[in-house]
C-alpha atoms as a PDB file:
ATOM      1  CA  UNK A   1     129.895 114.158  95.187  1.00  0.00           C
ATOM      2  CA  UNK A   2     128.605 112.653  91.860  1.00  0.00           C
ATOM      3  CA  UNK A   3     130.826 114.256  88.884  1.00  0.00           C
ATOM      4  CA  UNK A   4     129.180 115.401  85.933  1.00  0.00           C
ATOM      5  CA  UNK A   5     129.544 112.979  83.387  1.00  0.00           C
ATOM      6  CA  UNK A   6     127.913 110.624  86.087  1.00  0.00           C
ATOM      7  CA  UNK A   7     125.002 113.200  86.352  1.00  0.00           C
ATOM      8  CA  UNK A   8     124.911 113.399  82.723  1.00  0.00           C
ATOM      9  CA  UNK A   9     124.210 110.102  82.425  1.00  0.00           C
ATOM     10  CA  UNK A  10     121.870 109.702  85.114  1.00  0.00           C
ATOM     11  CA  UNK A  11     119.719 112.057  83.483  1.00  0.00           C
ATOM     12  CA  UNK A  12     119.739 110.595  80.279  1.00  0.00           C
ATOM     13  CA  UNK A  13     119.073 107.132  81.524  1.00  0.00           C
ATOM     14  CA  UNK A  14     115.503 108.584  83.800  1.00  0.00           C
ATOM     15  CA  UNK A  15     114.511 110.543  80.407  1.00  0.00           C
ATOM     16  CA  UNK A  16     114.900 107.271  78.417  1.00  0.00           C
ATOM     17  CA  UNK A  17     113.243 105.341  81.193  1.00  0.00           C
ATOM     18  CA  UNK A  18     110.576 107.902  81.322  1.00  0.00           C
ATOM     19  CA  UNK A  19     109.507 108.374  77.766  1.00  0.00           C
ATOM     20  CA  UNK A  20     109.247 104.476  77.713  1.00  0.00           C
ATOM     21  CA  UNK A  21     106.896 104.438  80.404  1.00  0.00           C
ATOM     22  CA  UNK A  22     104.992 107.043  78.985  1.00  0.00           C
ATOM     23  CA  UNK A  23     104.808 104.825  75.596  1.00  0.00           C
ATOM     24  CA  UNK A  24     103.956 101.660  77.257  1.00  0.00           C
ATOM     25  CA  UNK A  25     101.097 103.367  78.883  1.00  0.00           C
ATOM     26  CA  UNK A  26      98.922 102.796  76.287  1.00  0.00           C
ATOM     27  CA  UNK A  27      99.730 100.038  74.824  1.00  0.00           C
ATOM     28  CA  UNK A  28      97.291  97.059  74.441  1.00  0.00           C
ATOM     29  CA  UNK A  29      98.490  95.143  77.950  1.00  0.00           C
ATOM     30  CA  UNK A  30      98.732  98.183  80.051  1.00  0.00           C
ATOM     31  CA  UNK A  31      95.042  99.318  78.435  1.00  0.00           C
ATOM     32  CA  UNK A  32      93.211  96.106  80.123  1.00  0.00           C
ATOM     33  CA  UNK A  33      94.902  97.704  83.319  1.00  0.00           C
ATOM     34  CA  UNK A  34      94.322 101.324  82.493  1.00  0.00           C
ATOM     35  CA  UNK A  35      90.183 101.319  82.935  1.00  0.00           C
ATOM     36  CA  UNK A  36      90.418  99.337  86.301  1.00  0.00           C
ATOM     37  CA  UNK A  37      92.813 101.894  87.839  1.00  0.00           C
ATOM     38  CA  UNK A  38      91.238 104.888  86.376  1.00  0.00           C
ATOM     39  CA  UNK A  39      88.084 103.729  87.985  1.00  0.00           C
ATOM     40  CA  UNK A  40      89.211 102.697  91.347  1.00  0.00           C
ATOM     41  CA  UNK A  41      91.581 106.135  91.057  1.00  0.00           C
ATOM     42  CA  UNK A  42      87.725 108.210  90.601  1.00  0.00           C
ATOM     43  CA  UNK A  43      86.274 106.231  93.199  1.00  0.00           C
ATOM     44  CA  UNK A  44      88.505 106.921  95.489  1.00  0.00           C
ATOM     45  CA  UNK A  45      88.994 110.862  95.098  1.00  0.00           C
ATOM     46  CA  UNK A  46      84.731 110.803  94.558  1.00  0.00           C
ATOM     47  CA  UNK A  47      84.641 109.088  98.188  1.00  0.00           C
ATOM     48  CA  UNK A  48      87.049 111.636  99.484  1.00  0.00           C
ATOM     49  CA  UNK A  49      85.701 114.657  97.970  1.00  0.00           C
ATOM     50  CA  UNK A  50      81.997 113.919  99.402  1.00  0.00           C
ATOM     51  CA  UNK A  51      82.819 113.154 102.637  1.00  0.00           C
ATOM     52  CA  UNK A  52      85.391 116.528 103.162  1.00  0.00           C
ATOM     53  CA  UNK A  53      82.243 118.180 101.459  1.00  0.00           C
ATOM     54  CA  UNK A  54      79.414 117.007 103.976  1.00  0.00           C
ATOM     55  CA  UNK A  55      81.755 117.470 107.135  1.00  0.00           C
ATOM     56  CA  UNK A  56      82.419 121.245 105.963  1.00  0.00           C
ATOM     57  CA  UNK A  57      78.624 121.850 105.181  1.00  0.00           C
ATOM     58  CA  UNK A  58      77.909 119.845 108.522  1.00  0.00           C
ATOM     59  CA  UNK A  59      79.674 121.955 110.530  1.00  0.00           C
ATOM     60  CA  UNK A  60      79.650 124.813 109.059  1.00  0.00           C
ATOM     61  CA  UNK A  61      75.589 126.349 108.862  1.00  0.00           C
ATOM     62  CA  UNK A  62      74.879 130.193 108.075  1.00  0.00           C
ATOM     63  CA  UNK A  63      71.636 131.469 109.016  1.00  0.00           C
ATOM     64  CA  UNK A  64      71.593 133.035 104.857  1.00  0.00           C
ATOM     65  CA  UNK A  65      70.568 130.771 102.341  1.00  0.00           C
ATOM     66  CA  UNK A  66      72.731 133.086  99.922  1.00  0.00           C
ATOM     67  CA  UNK A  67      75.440 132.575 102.019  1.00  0.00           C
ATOM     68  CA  UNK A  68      75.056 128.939 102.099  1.00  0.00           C
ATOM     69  CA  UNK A  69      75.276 129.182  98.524  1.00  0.00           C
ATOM     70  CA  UNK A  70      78.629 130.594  98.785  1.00  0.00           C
ATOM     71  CA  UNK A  71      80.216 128.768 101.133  1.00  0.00           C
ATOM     72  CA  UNK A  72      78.987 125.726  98.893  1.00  0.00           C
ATOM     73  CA  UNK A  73      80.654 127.053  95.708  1.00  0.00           C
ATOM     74  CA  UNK A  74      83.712 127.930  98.032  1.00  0.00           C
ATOM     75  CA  UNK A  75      83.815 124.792  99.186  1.00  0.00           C
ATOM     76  CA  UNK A  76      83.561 122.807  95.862  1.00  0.00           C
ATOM     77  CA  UNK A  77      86.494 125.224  94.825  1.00  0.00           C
ATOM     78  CA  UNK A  78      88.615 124.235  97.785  1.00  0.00           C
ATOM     79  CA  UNK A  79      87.950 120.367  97.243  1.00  0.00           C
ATOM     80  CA  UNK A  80      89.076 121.011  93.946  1.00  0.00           C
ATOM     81  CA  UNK A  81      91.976 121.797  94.977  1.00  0.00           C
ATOM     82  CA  UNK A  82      92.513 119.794  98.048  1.00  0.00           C
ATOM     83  CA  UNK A  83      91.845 116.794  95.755  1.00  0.00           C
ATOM     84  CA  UNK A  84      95.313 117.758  94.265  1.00  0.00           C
ATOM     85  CA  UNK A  85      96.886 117.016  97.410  1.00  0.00           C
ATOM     86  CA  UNK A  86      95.132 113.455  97.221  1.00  0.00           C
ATOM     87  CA  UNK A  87      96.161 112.144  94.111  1.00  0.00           C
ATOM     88  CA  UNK A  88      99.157 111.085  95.906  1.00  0.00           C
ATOM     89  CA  UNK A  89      97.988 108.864  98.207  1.00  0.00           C
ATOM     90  CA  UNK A  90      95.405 107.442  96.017  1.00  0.00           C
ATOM     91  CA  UNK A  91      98.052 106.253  93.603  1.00  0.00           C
ATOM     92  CA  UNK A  92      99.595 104.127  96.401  1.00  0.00           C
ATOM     93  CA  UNK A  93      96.107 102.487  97.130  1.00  0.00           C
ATOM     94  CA  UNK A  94      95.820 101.777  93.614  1.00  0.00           C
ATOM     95  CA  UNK A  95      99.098 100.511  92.689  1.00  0.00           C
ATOM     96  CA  UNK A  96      98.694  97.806  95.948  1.00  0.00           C
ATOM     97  CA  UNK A  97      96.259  96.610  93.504  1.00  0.00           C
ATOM     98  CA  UNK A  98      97.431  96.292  89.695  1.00  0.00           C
ATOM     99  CA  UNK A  99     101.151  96.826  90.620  1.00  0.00           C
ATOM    100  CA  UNK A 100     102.377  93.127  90.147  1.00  0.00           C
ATOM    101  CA  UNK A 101     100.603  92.969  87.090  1.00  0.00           C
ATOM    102  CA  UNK A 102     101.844  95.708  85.177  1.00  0.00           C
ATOM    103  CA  UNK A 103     104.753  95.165  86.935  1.00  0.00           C
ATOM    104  CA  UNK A 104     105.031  91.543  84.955  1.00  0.00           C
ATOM    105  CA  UNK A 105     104.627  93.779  81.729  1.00  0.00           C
ATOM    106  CA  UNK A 106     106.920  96.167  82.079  1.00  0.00           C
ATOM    107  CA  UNK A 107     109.485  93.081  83.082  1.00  0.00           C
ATOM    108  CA  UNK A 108     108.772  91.112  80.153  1.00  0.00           C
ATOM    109  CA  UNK A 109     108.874  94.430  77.240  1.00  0.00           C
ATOM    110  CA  UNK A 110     112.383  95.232  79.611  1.00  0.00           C
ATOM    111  CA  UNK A 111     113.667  91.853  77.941  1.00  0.00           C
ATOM    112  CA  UNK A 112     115.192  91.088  81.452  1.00  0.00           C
ATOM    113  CA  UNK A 113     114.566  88.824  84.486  1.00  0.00           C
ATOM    114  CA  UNK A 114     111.310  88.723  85.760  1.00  0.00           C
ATOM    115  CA  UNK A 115     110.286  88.917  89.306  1.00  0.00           C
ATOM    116  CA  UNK A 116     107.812  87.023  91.289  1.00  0.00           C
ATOM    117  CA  UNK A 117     105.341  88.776  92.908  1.00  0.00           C
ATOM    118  CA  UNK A 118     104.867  88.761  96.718  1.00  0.00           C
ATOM    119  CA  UNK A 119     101.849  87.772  98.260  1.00  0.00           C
ATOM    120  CA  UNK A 120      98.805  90.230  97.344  1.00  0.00           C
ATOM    121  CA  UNK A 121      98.491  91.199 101.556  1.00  0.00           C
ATOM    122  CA  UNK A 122     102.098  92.150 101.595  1.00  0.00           C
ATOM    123  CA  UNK A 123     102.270  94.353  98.211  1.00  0.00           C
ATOM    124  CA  UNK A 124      98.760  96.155  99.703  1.00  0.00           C
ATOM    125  CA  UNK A 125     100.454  96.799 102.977  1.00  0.00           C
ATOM    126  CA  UNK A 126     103.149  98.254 101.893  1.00  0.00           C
ATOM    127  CA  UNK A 127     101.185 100.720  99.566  1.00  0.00           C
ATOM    128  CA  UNK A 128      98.719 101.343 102.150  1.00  0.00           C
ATOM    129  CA  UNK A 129     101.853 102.511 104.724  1.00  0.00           C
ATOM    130  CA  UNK A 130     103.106 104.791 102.245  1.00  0.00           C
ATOM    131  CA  UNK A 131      99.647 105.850 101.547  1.00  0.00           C
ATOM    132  CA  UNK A 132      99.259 106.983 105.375  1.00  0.00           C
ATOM    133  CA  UNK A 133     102.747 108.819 105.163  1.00  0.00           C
ATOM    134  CA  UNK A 134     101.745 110.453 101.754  1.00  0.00           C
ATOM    135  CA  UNK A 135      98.613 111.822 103.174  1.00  0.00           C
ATOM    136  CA  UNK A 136     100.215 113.163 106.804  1.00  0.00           C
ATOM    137  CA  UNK A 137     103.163 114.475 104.416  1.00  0.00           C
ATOM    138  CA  UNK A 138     100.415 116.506 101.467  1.00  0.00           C
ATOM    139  CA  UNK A 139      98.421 117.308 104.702  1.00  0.00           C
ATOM    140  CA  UNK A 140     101.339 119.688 105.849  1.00  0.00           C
ATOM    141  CA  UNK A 141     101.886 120.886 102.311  1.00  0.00           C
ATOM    142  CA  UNK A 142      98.310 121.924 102.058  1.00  0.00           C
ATOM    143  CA  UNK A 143      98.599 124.112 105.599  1.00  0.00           C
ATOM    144  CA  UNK A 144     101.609 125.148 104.097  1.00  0.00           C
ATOM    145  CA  UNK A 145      99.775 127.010 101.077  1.00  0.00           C
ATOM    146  CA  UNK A 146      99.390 130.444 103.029  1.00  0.00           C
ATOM    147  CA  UNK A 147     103.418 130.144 102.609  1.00  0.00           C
ATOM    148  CA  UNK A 148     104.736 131.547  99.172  1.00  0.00           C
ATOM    149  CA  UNK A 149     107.338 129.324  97.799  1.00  0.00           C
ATOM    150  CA  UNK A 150     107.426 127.063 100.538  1.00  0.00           C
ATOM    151  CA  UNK A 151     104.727 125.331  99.352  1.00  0.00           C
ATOM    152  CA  UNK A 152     105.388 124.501  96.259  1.00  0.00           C
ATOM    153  CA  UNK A 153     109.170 123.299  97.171  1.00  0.00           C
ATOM    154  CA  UNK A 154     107.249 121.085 100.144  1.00  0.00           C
ATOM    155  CA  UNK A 155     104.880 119.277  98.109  1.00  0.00           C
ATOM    156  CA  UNK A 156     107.255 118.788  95.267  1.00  0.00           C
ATOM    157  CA  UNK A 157     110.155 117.208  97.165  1.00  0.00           C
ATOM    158  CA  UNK A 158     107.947 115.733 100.190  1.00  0.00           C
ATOM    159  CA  UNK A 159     106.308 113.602  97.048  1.00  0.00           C
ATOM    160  CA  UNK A 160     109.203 113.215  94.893  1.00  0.00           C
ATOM    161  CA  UNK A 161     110.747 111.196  98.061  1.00  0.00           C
ATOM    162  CA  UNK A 162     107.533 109.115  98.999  1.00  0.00           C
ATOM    163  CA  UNK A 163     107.505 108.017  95.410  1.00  0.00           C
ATOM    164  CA  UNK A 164     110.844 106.746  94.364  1.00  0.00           C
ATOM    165  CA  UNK A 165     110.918 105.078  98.049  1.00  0.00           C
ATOM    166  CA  UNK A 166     107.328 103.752  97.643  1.00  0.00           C
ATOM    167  CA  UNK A 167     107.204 102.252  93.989  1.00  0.00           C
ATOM    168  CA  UNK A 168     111.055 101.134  94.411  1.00  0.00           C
ATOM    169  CA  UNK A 169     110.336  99.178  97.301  1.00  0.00           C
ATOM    170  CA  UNK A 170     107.375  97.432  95.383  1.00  0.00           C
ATOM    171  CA  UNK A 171     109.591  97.307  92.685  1.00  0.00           C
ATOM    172  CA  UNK A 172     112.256  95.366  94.330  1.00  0.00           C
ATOM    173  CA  UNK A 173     110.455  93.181  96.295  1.00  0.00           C
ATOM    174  CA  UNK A 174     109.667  91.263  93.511  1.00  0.00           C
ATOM    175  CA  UNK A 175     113.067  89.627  93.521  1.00  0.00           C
ATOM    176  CA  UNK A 176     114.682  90.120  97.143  1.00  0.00           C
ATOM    177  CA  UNK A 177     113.666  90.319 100.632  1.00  0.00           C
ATOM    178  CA  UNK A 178     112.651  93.533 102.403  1.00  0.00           C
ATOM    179  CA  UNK A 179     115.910  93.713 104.543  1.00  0.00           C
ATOM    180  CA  UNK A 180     118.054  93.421 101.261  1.00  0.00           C
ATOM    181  CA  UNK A 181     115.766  95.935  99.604  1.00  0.00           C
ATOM    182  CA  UNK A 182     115.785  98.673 102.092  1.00  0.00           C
ATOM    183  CA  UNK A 183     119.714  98.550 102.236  1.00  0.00           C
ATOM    184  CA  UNK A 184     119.622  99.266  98.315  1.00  0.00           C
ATOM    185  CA  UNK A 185     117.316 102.028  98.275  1.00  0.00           C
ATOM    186  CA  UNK A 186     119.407 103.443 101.370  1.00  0.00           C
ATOM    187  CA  UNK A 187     122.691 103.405  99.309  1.00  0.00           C
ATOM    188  CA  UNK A 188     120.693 104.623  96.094  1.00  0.00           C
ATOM    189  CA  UNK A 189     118.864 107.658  97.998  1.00  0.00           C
ATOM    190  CA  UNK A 190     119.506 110.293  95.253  1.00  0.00           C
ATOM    191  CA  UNK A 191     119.309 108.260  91.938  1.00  0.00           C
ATOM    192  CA  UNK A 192     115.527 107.444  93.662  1.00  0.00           C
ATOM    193  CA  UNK A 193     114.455 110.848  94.542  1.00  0.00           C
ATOM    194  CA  UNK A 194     115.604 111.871  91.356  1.00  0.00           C
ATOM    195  CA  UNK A 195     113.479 109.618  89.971  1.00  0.00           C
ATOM    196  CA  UNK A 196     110.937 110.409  92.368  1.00  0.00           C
ATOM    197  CA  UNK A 197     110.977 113.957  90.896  1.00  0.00           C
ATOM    198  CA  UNK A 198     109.616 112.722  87.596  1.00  0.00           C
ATOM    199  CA  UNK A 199     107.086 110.712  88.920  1.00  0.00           C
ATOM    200  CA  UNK A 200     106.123 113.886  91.088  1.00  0.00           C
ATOM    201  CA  UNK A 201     106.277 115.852  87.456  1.00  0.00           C
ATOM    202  CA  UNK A 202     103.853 113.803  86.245  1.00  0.00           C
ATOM    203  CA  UNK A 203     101.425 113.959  89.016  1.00  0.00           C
ATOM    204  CA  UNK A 204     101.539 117.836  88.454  1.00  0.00           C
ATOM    205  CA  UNK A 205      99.616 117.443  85.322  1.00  0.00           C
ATOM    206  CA  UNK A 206      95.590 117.468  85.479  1.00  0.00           C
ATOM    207  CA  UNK A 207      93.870 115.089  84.275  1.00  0.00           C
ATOM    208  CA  UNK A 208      96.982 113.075  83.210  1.00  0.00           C
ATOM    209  CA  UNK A 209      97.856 112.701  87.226  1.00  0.00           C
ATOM    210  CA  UNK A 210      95.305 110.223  87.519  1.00  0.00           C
ATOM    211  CA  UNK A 211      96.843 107.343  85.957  1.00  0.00           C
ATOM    212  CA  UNK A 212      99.875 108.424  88.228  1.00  0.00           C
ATOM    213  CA  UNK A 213      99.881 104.981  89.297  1.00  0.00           C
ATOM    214  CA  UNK A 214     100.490 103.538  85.174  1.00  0.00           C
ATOM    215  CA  UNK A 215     103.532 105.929  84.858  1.00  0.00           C
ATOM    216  CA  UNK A 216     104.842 105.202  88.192  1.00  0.00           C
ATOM    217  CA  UNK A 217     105.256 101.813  87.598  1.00  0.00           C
ATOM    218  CA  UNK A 218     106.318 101.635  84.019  1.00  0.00           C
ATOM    219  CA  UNK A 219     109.096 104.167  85.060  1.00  0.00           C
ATOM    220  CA  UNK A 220     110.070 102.742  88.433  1.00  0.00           C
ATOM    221  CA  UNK A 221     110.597  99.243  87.079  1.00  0.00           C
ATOM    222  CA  UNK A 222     112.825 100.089  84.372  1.00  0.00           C
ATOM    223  CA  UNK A 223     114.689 102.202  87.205  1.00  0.00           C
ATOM    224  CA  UNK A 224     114.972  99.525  89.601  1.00  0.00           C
ATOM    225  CA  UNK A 225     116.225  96.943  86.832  1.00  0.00           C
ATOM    226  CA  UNK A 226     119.437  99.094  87.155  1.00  0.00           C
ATOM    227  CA  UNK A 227     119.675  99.264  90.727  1.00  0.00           C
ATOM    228  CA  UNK A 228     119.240  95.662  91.080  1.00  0.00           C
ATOM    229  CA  UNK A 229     120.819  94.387  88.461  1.00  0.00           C
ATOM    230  CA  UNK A 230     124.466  94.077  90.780  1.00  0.00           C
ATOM    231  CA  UNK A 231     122.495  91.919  93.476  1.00  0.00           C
ATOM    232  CA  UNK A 232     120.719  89.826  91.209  1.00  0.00           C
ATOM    233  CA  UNK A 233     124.218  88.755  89.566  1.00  0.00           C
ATOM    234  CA  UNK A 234     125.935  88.380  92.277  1.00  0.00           C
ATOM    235  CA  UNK A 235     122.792  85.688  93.424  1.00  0.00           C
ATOM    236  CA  UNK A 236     123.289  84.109  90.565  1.00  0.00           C
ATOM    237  CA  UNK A 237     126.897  83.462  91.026  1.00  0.00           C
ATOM    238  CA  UNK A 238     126.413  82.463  94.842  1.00  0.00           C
ATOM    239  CA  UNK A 239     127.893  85.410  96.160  1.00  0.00           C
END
């Protein structure tokens, strides 16, 4: 079990990491980014929100045109919501995109090595697979809203895990290959879902969630840097 002073200094180190994230954000390099993914982010949710709203309305016909009314208004309501459990997803989309990119930032501002980014298809791919696994794992958390408690605990950890995996992985593969990353993030499992908990922090905030995608990689960058900095040395040295 990690002692506390190790703890202690875990925490400290994903606080640091994530208030510089949050300040790089907005700074002039990450801004040219910022509009692109914001836009792609609202195209994405738009899409999904208007195609949940004509299959309900599709399916769904009362002979009242009161009550079609309602159920409209209901149904706007629930997509509101629903769209909650989407932002998830949609940040993986996005950051198969624009990660590389702000990726190279985030390097560069870190002051240490900087990676080389794989080719476009394979960064997409990957965010795309963890896409599909972030929608079948909000999916359950949404039928799981009926449950007090449960819930909330489900979609919390369930995303907290999909997103220190997910932006680690793209993090690392910038500078080792897939079979060399995976064995990392399997002996660093709780330093990444810990991380993954702020990253699922942030996407709890309205508004704010949508440049999930930003934070995530700002943060997850500076994490990995850490993580890999023991490989990367020992490469160097022909180990």
């Amino acid at each position: 079990m990690p002692r506390l002073p190790a703890l202690l200094n875990l925490g400290e180190m994903m606080i640091d990491a994530a208030t510089e994230a949050l300040m790089q954000m907005f700074t002039p390099p990450f801004r040219a980014v910022l509009y692109k993914t914001l836009g792609l982010t609202l195209v994405l949710l738009a899409l999904v929100f208007v195609a949940l709203d004509k299959f309900i309305i599709h399916f769904i016909a009362l002979p009242y045109p009161w009550a079609n009314t309602l159920l409209s208004v209901l149904t706007g309501i629930g997509l509101v919501v629903t769209l909650a459990f989407v932002v998830a997803p949609t940040s993986f989309v996005v950051a198969g995109f624009f990660f590389d990119e702000l990726a190279e930032e985030v390097e560069r501002e870190a002051q240490g090595p900087v990676g080389r980014a794989p080719p476009v298809g394979d960064t997409v791919w990957l965010a795309i697979k963890f896409a599909l696994v972030a929608v079948l794992v909000n999916l359950i958390a949404l039928l799981l809203l009926l449950v007090p408690g449960v819930n909330a605990v489900a979609f919390f950890g369930a995303n907290a895990y999909l997103f220190g995996r997910g932006y680690f992985e793209l993090s690392a593969l910038r500078y080792l290959p897939i079979a060399r990353v995976r064995r990392l993030r399997q002996q660093n499992v709780l330093r990444l879902f810990v991380a993954g908990l702020f990253i699922a922090a942030f996407l709890l905030v309205p508004i704010l969630n949508l440049l999930t995608p930003l934070f995530a990689t700002a943060f997850m960058v500076r994490i990995s840097k850490d993580i890999l900095k023991p490989e990367l040395v020992a490469g160097q040295a022909g180990v």
